[in-house]
C-alpha atoms as a PDB file:
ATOM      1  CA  UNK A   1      52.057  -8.808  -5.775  1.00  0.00           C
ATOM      2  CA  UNK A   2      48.688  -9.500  -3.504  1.00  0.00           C
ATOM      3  CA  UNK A   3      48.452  -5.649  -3.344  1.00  0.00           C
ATOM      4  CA  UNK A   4      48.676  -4.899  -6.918  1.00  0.00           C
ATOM      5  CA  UNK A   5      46.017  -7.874  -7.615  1.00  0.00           C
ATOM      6  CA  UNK A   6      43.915  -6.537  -4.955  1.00  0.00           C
ATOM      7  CA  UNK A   7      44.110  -3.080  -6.576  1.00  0.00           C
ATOM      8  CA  UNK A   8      43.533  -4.202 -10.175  1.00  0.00           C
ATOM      9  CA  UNK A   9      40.245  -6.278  -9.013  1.00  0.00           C
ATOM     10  CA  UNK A  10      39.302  -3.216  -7.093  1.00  0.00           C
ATOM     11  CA  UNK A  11      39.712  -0.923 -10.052  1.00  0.00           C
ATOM     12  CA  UNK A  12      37.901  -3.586 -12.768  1.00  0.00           C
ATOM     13  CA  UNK A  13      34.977  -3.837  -9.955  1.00  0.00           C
ATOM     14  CA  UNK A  14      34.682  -0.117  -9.819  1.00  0.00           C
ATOM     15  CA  UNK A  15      35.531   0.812 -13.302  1.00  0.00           C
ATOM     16  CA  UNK A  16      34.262  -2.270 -15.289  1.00  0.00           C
ATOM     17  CA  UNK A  17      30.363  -1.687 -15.209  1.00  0.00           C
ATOM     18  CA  UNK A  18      31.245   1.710 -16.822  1.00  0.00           C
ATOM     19  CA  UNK A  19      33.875   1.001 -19.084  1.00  0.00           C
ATOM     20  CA  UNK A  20      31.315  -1.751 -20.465  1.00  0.00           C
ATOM     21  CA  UNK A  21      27.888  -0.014 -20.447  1.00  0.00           C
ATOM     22  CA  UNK A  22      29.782   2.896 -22.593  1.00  0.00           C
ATOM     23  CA  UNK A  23      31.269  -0.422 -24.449  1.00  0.00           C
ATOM     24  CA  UNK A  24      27.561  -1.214 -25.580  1.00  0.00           C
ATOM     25  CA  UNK A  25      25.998   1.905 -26.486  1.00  0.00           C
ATOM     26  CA  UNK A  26      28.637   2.486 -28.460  1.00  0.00           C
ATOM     27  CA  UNK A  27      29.555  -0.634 -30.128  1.00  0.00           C
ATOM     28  CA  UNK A  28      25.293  -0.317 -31.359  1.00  0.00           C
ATOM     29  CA  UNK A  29      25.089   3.232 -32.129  1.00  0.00           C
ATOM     30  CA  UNK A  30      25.632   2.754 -35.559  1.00  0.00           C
ATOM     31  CA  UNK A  31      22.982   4.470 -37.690  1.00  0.00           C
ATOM     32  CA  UNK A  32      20.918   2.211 -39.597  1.00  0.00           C
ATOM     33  CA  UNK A  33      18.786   3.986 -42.378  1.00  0.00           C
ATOM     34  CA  UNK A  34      16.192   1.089 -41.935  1.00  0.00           C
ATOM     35  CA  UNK A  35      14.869   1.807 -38.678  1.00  0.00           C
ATOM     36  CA  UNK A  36      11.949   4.057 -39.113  1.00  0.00           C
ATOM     37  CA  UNK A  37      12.632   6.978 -37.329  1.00  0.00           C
ATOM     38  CA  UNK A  38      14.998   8.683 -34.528  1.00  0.00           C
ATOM     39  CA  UNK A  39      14.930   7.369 -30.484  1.00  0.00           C
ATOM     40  CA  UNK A  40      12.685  10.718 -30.239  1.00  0.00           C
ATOM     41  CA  UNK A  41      10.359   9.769 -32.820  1.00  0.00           C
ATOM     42  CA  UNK A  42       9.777   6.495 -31.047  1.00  0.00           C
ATOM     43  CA  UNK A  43       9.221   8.230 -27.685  1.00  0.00           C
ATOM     44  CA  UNK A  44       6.638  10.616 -28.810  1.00  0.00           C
ATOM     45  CA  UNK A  45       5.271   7.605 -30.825  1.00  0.00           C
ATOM     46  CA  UNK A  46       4.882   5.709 -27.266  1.00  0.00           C
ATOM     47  CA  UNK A  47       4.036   8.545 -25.542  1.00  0.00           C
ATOM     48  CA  UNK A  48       0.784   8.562 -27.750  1.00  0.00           C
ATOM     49  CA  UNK A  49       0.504   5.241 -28.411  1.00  0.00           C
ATOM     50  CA  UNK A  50       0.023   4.693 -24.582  1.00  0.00           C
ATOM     51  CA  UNK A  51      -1.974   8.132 -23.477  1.00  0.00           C
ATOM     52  CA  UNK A  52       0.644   8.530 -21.093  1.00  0.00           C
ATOM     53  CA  UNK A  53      -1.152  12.307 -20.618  1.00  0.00           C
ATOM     54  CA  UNK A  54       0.720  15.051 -20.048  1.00  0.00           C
ATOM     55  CA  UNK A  55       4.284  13.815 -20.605  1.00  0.00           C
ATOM     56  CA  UNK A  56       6.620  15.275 -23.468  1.00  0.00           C
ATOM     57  CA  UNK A  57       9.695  14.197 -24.811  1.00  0.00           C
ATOM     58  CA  UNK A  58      12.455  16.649 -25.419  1.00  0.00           C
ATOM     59  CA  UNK A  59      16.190  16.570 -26.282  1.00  0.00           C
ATOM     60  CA  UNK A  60      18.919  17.654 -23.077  1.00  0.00           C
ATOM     61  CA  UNK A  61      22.196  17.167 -22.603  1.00  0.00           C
ATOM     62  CA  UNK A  62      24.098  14.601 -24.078  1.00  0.00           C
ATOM     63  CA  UNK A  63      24.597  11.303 -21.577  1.00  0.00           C
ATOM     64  CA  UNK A  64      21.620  12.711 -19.628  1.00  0.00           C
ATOM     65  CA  UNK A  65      19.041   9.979 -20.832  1.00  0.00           C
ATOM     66  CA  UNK A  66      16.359  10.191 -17.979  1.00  0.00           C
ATOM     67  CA  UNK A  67      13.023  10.228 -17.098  1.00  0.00           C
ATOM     68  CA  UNK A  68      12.184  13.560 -15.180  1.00  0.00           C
ATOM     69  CA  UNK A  69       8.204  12.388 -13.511  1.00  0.00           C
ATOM     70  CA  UNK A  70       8.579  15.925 -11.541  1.00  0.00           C
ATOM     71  CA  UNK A  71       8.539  18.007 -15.114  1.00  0.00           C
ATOM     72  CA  UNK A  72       6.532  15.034 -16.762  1.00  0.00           C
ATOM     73  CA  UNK A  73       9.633  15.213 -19.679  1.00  0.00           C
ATOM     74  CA  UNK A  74      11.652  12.295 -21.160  1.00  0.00           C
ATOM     75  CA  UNK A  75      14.159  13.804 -21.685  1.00  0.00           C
ATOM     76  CA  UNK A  76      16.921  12.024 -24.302  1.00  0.00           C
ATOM     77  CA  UNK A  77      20.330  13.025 -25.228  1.00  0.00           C
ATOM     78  CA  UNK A  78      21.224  14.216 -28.601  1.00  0.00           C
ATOM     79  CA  UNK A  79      22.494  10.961 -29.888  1.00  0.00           C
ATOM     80  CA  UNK A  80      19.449   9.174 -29.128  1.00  0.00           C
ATOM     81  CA  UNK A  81      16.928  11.814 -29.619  1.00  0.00           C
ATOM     82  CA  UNK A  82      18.285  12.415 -33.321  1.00  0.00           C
ATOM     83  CA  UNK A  83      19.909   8.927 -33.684  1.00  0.00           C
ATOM     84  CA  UNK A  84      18.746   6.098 -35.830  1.00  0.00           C
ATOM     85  CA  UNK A  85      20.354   3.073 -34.021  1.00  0.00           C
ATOM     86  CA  UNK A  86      20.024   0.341 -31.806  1.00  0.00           C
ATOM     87  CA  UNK A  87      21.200   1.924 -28.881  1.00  0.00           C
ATOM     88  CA  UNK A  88      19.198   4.745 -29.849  1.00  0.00           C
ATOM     89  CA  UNK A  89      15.890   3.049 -29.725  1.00  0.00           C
ATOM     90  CA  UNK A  90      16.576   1.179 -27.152  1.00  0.00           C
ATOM     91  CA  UNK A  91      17.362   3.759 -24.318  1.00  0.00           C
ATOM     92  CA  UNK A  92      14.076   5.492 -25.999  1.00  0.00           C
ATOM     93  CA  UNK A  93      12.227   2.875 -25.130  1.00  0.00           C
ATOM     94  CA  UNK A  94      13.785   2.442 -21.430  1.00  0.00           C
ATOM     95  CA  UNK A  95      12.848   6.245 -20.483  1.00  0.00           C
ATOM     96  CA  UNK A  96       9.495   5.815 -22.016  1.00  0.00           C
ATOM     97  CA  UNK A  97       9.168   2.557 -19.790  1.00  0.00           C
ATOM     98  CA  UNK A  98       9.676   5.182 -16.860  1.00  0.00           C
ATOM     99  CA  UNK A  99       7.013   7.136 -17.871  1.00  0.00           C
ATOM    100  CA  UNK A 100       4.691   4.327 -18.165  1.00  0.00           C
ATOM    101  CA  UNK A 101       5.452   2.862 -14.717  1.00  0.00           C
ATOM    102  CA  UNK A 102       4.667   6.755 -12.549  1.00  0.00           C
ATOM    103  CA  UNK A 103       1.961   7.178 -15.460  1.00  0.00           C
ATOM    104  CA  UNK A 104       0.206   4.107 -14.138  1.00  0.00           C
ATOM    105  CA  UNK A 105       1.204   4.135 -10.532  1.00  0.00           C
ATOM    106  CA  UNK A 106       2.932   1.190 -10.498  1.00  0.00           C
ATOM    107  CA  UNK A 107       3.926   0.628  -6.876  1.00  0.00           C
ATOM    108  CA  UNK A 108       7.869   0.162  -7.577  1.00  0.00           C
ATOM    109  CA  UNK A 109       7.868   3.805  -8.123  1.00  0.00           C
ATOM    110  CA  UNK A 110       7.302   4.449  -4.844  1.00  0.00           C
ATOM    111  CA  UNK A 111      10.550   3.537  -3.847  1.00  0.00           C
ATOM    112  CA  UNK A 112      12.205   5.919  -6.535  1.00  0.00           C
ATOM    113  CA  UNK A 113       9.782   8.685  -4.986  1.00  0.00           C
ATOM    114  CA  UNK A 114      11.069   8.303  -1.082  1.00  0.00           C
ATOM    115  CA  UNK A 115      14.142   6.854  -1.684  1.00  0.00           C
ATOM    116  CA  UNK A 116      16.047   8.496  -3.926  1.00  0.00           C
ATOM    117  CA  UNK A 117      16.152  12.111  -3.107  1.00  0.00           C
ATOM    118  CA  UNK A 118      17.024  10.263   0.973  1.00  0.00           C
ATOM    119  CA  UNK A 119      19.696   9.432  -0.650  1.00  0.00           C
ATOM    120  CA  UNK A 120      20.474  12.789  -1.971  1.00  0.00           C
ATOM    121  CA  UNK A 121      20.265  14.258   1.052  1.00  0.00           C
ATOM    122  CA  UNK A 122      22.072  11.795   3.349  1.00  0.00           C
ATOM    123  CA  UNK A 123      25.233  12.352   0.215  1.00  0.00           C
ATOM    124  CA  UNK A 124      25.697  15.680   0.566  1.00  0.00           C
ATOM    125  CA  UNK A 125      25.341  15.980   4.162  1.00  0.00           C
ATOM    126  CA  UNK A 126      27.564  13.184   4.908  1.00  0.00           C
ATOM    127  CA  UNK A 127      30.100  14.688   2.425  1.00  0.00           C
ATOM    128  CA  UNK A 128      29.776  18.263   4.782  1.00  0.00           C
ATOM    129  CA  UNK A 129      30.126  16.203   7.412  1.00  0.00           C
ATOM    130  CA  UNK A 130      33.574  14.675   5.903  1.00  0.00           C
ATOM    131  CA  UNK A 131      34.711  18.104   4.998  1.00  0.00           C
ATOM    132  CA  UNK A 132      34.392  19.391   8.449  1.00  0.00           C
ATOM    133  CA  UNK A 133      37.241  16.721  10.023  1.00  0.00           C
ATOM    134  CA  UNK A 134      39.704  19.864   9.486  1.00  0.00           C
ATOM    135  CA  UNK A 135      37.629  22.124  11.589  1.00  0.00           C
ATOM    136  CA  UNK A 136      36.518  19.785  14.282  1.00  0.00           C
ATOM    137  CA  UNK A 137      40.234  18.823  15.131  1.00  0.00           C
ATOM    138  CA  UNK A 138      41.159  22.032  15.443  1.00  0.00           C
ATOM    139  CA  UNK A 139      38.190  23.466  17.429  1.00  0.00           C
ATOM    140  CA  UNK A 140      38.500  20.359  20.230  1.00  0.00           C
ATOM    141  CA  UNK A 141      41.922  19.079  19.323  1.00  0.00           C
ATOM    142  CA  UNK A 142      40.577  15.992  20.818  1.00  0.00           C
ATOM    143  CA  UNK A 143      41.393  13.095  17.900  1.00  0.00           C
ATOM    144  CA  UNK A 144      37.913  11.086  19.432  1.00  0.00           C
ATOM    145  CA  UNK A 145      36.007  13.657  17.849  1.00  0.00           C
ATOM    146  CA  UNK A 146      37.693  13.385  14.829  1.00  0.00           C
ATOM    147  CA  UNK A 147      36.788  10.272  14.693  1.00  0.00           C
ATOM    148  CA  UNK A 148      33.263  10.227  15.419  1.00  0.00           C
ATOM    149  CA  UNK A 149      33.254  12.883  12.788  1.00  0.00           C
ATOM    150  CA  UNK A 150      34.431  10.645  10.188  1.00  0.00           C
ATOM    151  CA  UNK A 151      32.694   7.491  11.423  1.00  0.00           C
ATOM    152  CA  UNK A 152      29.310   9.675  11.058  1.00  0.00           C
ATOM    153  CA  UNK A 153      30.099  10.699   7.737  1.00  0.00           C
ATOM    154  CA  UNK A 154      31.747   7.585   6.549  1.00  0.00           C
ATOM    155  CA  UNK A 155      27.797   5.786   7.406  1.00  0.00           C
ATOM    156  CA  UNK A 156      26.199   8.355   5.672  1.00  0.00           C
ATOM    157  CA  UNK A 157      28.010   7.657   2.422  1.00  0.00           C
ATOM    158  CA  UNK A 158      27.312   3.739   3.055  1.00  0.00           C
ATOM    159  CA  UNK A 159      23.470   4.577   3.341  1.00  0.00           C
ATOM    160  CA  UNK A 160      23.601   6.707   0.652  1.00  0.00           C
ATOM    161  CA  UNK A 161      24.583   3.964  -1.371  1.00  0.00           C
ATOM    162  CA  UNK A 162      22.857   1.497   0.406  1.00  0.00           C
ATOM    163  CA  UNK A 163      19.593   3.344  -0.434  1.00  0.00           C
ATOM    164  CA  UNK A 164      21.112   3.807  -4.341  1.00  0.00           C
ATOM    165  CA  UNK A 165      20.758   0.511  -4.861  1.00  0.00           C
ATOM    166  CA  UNK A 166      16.436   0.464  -4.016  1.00  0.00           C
ATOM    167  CA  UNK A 167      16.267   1.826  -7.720  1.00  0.00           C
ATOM    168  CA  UNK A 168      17.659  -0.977  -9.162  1.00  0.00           C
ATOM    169  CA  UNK A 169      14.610  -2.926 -10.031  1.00  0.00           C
ATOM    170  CA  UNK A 170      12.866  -0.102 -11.220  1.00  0.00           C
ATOM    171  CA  UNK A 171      15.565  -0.032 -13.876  1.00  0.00           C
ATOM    172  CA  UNK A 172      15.399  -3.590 -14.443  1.00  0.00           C
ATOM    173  CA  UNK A 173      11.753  -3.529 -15.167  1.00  0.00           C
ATOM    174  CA  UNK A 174      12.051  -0.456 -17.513  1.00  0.00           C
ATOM    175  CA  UNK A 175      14.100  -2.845 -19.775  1.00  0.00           C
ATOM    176  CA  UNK A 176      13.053  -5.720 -19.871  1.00  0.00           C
ATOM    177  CA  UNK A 177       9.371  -5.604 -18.409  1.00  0.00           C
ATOM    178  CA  UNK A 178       8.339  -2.642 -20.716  1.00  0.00           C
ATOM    179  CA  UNK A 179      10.776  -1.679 -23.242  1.00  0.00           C
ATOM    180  CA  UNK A 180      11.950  -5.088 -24.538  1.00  0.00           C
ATOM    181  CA  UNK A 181       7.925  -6.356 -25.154  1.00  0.00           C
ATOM    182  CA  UNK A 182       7.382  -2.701 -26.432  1.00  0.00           C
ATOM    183  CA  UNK A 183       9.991  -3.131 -29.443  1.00  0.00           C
ATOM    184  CA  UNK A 184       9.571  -6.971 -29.523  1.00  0.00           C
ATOM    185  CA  UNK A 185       5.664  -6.648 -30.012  1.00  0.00           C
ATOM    186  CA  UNK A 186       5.470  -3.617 -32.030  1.00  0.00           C
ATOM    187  CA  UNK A 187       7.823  -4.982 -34.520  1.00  0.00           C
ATOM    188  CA  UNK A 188      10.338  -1.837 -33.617  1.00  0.00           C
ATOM    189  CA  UNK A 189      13.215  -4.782 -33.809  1.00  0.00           C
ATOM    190  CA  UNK A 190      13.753  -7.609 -35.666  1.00  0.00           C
ATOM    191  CA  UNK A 191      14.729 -11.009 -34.625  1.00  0.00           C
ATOM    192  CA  UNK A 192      18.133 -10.371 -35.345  1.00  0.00           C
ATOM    193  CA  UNK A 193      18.156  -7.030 -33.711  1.00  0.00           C
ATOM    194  CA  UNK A 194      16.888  -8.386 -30.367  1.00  0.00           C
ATOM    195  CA  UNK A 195      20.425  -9.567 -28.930  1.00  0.00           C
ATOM    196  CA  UNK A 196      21.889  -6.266 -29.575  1.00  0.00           C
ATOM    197  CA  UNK A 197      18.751  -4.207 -28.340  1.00  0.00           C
ATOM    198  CA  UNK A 198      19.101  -6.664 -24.989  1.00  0.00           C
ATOM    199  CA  UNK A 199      22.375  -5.900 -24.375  1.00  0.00           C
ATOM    200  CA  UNK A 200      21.792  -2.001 -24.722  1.00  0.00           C
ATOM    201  CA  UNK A 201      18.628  -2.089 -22.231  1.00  0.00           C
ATOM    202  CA  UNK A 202      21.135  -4.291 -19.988  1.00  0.00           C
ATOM    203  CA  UNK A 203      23.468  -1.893 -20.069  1.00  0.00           C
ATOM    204  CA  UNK A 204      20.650   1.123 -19.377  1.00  0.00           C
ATOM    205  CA  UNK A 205      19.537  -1.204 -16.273  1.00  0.00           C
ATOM    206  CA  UNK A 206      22.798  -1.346 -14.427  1.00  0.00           C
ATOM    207  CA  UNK A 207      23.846   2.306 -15.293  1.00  0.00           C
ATOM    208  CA  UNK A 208      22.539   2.799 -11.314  1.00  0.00           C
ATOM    209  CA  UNK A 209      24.968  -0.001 -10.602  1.00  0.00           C
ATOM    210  CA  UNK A 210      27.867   1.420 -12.353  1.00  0.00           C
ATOM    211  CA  UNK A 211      26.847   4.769 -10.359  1.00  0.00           C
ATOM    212  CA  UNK A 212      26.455   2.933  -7.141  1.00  0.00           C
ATOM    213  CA  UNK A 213      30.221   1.365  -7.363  1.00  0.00           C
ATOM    214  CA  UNK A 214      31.456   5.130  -8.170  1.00  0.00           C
ATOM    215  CA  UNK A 215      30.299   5.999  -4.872  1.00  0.00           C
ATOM    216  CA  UNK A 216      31.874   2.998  -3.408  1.00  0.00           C
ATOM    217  CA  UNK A 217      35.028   4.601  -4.584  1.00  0.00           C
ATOM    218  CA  UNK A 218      34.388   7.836  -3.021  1.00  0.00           C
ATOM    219  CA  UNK A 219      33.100   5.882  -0.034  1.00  0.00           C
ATOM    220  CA  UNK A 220      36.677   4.284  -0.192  1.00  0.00           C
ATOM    221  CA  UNK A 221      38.617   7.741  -0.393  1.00  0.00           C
ATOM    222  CA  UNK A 222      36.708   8.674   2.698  1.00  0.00           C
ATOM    223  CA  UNK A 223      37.774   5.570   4.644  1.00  0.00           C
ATOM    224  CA  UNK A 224      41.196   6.321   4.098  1.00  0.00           C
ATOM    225  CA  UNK A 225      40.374   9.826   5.805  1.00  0.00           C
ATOM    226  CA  UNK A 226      38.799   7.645   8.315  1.00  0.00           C
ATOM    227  CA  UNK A 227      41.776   5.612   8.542  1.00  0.00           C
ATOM    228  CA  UNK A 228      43.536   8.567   9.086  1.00  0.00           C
ATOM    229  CA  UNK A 229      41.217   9.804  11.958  1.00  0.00           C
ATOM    230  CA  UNK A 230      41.741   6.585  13.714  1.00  0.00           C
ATOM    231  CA  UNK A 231      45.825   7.125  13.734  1.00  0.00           C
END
């Protein structure tokens, strides 16, 4: 009975952020003919409204909502680049908050800018690393090694979470530092609109979480490789 509670916690802590982030976009993606124009209306609206220079919005593929500061592109899926919703608007808004904070410099970029593609790195190497138990065992038959292999690449996996997590506030402050004053002020939203347009730039904020605890559950898998080693 502990075990299967354990597991079910497990699996809502993993799953949960997901399950309710795609829970909110959709539950305020209805199209509402009042709104006065798509999510990429409003970002090429911003775009100009705040001479970010040099940045374009553009449609890509859909659940690929991002900011892309190497190609200067926000870049919206097709739902909220043609959409006329809540949840369209909304994650507009959010990207277009990304552009503002690398248009301007803002110093929590920075962290994005070293950290992130560290993490990258450190992910797929680790994840060689993993793959290469197999091979090690065979080469020294010596089960230490084994296990160093999968202790190294068990750490790498940690850190590459670990360093996941830096971008959090940079989402945070895409949301609610930029976006939500953006629609608030400019009269995007209505009062009654707001609680719905919070919970969809909540949801955009923790997608990193919800990515993060994914690779908690890979991390997890590779433990039980680990745990494997050890025996």
């Amino acid at each position: 009975m502990i075990v299967i509670l354990g597991i079910t916690i497990l699996c809502l802590l993993i799953f949960g952020p997901q399950m309710w982030i795609r829970h909110v976009m959709k539950k305020h993606a209805t199209e509402l003919p009042s709104l006065p124009g798509t999510g990429g209306e409003l970002a090429v609206h911003l775009i100009r409204q705040f001479e970010i220079k040099g940045v374009e919005a553009e449609q890509t593929t859909p659940n690929s909502d991002h900011y892309d500061d190497a190609d200067k592109k926000v870049r919206l899926s097709p739902s909220v680049f043609n959409g006329r919703s809540l949840t369209a608007i909304a994650i507009a808004a959010h990207e277009v908050g990304h552009a503002i904070q690398f248009y301007r410099k803002e110093n929590i970029t920075r962290l994005r800018k070293r950290y992130t593609p560290l993490a990258t790195v450190i992910e797929k190497v680790s994840i060689g690393i993993l793959f290469s138990i197999p091979l090690i065992t065979a080469i020294f038959k010596v089960p230490h090694a084994a296990l160093l292999t999968a202790l190294v690449g068990a750490l790498g996996m940690l850190a590459a979470v670990f360093v996941q997590l830096i971008v959090l506030p940079l989402e945070w402050d895409a949301s609610f530092n930029k976006a939500l004053p953006i629609l608030i002020e400019g009269n995007y939203i209505n009062a009654k609109q707001e609680a719905a347009v919070k919970s969809v730039l909540r949801a955009a904020a923790f997608t990193y979480v919800a990515a993060a605890l994914a690779d908690m559950l890979r991390l997890w898998r590779w433990l039980a490789i680990l745990r494997g080693a050890i025996r």
